[in-house]
PDB file of N, CA and C in Angstrom:
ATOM      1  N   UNK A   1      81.764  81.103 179.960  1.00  0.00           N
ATOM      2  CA  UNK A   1      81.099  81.741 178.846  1.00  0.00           C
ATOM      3  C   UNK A   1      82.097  81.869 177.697  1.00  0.00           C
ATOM      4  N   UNK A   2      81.942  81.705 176.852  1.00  0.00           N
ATOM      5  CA  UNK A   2      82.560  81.665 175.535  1.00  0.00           C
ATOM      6  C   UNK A   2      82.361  82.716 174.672  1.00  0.00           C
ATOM      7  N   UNK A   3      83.557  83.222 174.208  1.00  0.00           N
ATOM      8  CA  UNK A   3      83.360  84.879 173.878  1.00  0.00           C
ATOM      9  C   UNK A   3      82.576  84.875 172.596  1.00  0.00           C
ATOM     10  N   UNK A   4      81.951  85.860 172.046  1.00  0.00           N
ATOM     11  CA  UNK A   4      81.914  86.246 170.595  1.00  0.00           C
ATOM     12  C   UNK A   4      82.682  86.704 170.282  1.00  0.00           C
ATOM     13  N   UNK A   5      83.330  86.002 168.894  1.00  0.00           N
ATOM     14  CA  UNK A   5      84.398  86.389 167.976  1.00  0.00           C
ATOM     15  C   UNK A   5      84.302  87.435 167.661  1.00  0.00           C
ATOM     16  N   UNK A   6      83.513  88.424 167.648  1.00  0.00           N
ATOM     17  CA  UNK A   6      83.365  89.530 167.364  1.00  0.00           C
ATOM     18  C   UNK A   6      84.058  90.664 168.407  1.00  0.00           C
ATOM     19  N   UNK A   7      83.800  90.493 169.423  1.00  0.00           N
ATOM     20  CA  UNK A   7      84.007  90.854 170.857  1.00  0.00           C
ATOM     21  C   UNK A   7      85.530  90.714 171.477  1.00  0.00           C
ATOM     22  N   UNK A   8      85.876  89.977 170.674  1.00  0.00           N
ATOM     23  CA  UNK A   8      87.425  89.704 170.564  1.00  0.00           C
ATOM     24  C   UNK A   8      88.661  90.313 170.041  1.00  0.00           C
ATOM     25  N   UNK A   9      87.645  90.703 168.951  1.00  0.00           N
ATOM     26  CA  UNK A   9      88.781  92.264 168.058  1.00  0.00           C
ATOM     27  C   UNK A   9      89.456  90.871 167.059  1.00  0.00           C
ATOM     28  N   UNK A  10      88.920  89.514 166.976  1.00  0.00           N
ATOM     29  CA  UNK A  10      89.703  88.876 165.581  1.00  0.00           C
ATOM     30  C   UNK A  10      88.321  88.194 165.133  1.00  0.00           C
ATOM     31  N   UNK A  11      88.465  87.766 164.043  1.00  0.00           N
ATOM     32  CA  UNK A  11      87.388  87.146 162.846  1.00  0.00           C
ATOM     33  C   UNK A  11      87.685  85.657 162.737  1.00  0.00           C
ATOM     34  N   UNK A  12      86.969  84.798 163.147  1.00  0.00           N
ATOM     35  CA  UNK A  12      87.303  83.283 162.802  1.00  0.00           C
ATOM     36  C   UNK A  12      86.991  83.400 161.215  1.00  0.00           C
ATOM     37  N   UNK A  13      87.143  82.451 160.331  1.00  0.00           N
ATOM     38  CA  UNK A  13      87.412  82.179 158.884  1.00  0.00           C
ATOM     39  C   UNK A  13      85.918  82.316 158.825  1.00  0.00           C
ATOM     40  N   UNK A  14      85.381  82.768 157.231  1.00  0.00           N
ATOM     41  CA  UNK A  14      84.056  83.166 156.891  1.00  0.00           C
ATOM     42  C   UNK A  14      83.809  81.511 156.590  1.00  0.00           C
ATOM     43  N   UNK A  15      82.677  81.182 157.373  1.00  0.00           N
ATOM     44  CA  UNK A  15      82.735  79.796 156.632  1.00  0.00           C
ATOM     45  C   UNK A  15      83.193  78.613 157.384  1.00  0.00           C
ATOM     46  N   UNK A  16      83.681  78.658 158.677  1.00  0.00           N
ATOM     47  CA  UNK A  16      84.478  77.934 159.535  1.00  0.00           C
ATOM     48  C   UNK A  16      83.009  76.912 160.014  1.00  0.00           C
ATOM     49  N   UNK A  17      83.499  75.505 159.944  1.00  0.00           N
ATOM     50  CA  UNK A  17      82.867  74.629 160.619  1.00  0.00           C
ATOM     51  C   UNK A  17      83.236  74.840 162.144  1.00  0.00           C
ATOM     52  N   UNK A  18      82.024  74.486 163.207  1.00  0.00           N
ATOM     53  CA  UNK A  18      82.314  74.480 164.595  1.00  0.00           C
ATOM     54  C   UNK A  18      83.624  74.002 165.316  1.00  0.00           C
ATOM     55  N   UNK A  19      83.989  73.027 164.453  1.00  0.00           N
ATOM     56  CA  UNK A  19      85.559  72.760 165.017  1.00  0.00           C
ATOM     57  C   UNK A  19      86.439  73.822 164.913  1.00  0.00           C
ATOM     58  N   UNK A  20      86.491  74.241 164.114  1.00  0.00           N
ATOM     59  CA  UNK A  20      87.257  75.200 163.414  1.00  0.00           C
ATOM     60  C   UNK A  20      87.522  76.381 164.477  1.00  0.00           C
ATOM     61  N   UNK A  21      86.316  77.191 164.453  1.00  0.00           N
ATOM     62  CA  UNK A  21      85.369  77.819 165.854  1.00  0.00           C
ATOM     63  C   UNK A  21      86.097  77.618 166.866  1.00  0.00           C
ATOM     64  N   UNK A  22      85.686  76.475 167.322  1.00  0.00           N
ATOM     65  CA  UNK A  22      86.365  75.966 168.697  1.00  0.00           C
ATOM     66  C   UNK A  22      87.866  76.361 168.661  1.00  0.00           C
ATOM     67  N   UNK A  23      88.697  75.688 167.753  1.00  0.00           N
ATOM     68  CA  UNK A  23      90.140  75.510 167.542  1.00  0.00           C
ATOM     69  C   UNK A  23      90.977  77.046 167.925  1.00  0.00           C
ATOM     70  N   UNK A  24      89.640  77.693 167.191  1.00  0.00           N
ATOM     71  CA  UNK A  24      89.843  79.663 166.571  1.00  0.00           C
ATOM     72  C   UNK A  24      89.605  80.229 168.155  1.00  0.00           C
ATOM     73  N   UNK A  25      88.816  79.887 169.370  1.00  0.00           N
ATOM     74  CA  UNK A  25      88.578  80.533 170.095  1.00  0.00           C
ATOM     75  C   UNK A  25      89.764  79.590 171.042  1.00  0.00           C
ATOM     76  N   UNK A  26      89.948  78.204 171.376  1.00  0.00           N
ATOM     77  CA  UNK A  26      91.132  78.104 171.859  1.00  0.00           C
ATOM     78  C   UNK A  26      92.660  78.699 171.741  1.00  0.00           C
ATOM     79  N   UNK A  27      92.593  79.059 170.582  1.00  0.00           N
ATOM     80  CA  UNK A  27      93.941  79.367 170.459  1.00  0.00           C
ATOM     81  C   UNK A  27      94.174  81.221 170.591  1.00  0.00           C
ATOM     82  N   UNK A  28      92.834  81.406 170.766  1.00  0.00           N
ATOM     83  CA  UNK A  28      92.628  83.255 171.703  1.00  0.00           C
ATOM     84  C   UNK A  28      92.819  82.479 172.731  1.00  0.00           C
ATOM     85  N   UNK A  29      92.764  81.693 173.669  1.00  0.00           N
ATOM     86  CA  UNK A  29      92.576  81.492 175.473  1.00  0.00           C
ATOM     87  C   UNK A  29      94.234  80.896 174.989  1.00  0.00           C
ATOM     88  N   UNK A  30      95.042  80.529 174.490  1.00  0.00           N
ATOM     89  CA  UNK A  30      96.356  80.075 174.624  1.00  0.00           C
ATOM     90  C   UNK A  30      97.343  81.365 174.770  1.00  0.00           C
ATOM     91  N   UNK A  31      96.569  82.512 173.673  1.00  0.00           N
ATOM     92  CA  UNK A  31      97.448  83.828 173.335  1.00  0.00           C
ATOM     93  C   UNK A  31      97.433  84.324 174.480  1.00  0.00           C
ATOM     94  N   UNK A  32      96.049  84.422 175.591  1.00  0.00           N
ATOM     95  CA  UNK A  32      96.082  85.253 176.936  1.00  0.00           C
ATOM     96  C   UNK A  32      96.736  84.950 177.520  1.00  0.00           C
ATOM     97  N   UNK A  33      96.629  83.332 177.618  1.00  0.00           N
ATOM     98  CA  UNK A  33      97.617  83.004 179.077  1.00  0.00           C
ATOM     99  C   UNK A  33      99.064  82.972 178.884  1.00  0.00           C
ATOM    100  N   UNK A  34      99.621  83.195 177.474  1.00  0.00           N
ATOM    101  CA  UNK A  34     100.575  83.425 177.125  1.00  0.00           C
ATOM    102  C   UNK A  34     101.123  84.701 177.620  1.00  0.00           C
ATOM    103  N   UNK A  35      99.935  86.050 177.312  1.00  0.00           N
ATOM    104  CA  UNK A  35     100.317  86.898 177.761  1.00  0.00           C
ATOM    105  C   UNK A  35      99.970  87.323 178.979  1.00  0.00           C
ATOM    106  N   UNK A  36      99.388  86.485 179.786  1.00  0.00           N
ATOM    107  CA  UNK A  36      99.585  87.138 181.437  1.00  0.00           C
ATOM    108  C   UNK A  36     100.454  86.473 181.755  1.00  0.00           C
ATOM    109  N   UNK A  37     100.631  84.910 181.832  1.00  0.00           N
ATOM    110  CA  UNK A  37     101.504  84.764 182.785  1.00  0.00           C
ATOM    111  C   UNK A  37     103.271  84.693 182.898  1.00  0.00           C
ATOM    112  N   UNK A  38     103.508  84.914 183.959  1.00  0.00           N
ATOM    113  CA  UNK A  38     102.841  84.279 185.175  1.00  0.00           C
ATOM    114  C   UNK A  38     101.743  85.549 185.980  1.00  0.00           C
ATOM    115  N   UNK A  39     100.905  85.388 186.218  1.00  0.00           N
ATOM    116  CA  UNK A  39      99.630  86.045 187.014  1.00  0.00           C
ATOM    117  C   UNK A  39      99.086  85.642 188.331  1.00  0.00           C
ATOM    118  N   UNK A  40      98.784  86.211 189.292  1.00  0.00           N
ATOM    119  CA  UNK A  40      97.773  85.060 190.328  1.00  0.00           C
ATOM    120  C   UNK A  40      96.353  85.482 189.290  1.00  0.00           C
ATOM    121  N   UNK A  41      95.428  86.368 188.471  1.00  0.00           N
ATOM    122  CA  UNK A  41      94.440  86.232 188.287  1.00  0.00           C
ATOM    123  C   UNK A  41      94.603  85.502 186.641  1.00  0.00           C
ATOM    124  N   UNK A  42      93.158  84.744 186.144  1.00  0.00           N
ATOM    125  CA  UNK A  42      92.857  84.406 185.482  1.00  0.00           C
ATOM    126  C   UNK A  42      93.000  85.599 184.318  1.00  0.00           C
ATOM    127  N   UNK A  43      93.082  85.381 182.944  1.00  0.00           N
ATOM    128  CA  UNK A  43      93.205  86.725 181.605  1.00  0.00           C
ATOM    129  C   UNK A  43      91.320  86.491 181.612  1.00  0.00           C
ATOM    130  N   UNK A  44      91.050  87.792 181.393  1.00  0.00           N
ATOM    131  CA  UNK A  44      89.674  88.022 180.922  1.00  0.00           C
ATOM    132  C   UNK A  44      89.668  88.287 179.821  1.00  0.00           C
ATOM    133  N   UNK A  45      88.527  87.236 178.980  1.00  0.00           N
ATOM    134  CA  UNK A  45      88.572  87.529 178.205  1.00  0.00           C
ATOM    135  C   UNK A  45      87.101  88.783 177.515  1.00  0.00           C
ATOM    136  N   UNK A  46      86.248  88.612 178.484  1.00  0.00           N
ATOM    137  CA  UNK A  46      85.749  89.871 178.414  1.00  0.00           C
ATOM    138  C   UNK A  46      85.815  90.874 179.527  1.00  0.00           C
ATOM    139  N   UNK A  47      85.299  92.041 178.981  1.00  0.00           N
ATOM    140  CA  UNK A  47      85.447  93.209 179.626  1.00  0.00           C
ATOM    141  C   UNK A  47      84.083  93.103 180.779  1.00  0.00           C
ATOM    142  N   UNK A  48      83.798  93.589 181.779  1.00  0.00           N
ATOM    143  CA  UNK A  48      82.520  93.690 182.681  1.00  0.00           C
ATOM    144  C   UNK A  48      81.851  94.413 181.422  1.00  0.00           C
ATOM    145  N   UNK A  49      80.314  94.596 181.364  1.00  0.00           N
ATOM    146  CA  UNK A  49      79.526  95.594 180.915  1.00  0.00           C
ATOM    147  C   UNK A  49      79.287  96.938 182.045  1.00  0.00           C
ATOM    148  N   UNK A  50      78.171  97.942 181.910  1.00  0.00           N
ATOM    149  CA  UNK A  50      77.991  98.886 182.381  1.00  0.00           C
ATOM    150  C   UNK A  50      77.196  98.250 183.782  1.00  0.00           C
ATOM    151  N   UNK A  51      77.164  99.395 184.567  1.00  0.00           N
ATOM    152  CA  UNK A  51      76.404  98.788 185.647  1.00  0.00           C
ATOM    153  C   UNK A  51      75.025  99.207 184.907  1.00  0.00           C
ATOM    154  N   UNK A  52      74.142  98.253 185.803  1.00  0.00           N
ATOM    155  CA  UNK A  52      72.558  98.822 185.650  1.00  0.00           C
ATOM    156  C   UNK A  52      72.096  99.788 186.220  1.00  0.00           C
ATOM    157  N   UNK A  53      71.080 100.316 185.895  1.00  0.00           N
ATOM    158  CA  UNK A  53      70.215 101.042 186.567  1.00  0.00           C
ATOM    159  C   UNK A  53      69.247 100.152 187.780  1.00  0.00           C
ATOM    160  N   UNK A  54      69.052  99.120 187.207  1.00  0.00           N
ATOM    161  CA  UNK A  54      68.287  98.559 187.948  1.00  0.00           C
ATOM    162  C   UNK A  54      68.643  97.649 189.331  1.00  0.00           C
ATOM    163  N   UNK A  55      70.146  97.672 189.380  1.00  0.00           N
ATOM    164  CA  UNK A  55      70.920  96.839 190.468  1.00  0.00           C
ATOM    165  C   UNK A  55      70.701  97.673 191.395  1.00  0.00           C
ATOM    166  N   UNK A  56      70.846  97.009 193.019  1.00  0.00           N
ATOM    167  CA  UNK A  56      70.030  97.652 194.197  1.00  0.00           C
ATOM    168  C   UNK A  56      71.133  98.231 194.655  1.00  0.00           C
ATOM    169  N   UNK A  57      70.612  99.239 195.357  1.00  0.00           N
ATOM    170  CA  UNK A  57      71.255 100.442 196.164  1.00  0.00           C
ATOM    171  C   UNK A  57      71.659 100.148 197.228  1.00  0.00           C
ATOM    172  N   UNK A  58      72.665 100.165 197.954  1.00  0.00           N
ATOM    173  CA  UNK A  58      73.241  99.874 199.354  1.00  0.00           C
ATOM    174  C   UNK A  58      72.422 100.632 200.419  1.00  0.00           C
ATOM    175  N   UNK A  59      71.836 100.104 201.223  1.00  0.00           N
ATOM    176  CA  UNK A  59      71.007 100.784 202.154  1.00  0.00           C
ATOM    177  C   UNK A  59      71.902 102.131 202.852  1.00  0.00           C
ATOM    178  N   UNK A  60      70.969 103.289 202.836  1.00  0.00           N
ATOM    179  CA  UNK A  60      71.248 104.907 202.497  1.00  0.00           C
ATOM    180  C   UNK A  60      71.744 105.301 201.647  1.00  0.00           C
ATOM    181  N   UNK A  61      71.858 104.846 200.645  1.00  0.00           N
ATOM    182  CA  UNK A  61      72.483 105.300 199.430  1.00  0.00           C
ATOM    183  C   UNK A  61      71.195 105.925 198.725  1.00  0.00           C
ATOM    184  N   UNK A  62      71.212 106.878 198.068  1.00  0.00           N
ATOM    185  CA  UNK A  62      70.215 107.618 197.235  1.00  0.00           C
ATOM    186  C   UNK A  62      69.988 107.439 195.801  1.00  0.00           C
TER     187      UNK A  62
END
């Protein structure tokens, strides 16, 4: 999944052709792995969201 630039905390150029885009979100995935590694896990580049309400309950769970 490919982040939104927004979601990222930086701004690709107002105006950026898709290459550009691309170039702008590769070079966020160069800065992570810059700054994890060395790591055994992958850098996330997003955060999980909230859990649902609607995800199922572990049987006896209330």
């Amino acid at each position: 999944m490919v982040p939104i630039p927004e979601e990222t905390g930086k701004k690709p150029i107002k105006g950026s052709t898709p290459e550009q885009t691309r170039k702008h979100l590769d070079d966020l995935l160069d800065e992570a792995l810059d700054e994890t590694f060395p790591a055994s896990d992958p850098p996330a580049m997003l955060e999980p969201g909230p859990e649902s309400s609607t995800d199922p309950k572990p049987d006896g769970a209330a």
